[in-house]
Protein backbone atom coordinates (compact mmCIF):
# COMPACT_ATOMS: atom_id res chain seq x y z
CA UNK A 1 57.38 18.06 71.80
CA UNK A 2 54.69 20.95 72.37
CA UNK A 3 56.88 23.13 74.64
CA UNK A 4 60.02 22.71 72.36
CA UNK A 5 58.93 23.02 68.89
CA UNK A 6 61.65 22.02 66.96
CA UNK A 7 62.49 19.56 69.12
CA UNK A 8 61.93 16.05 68.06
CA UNK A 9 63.62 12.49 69.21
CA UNK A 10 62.84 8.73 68.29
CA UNK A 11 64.33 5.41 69.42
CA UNK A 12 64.65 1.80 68.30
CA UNK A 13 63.47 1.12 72.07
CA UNK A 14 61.44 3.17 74.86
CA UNK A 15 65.36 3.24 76.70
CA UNK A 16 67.01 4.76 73.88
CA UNK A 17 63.75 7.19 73.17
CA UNK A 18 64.08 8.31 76.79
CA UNK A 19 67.88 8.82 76.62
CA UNK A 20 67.39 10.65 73.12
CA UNK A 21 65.16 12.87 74.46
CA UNK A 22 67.65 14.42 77.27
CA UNK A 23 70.21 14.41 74.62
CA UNK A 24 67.43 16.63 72.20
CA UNK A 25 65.91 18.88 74.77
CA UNK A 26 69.61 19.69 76.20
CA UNK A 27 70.62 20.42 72.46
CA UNK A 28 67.33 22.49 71.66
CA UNK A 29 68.13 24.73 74.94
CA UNK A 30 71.37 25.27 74.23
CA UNK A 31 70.47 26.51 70.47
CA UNK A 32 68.12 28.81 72.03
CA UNK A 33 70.66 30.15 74.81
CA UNK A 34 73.25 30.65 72.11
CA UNK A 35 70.92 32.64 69.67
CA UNK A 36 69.43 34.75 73.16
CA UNK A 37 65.81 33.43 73.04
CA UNK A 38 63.91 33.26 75.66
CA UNK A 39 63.27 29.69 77.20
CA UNK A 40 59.67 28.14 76.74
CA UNK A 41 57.72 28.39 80.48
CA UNK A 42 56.23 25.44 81.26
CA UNK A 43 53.11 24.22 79.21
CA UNK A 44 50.80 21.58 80.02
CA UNK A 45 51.31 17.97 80.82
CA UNK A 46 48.90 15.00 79.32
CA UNK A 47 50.17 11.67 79.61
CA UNK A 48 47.98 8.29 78.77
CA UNK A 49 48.02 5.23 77.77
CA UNK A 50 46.92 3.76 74.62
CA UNK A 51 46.35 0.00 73.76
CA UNK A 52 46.41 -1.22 69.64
């Protein structure tokens, strides 16, 4: 995750991925709230599709 680095997630399925990555980025934030670092602003966006 770019704007988090340090911040990683995975999931058997694209559900638990999603749910993992709440769980992660809410983790990550509070790591960085308790240690008094600033937050990351926001950084750019690329989504796409790929087909193998």
């Amino acid at each position: 995750m770019p704007a988090l680095p340090g911040c990683f997630f995975q999931g058997e399925t694209v559900e638990e991925a999603l749910k993992n990555v709440i769980e992660a980025i809410e983790a990550h934030l509070q790591v960085l709230r308790e240690e008094g670092q600033e937050f990351p602003g926001e950084g750019e966006v690329l989504l796409a599709k790929v087909e193998v």
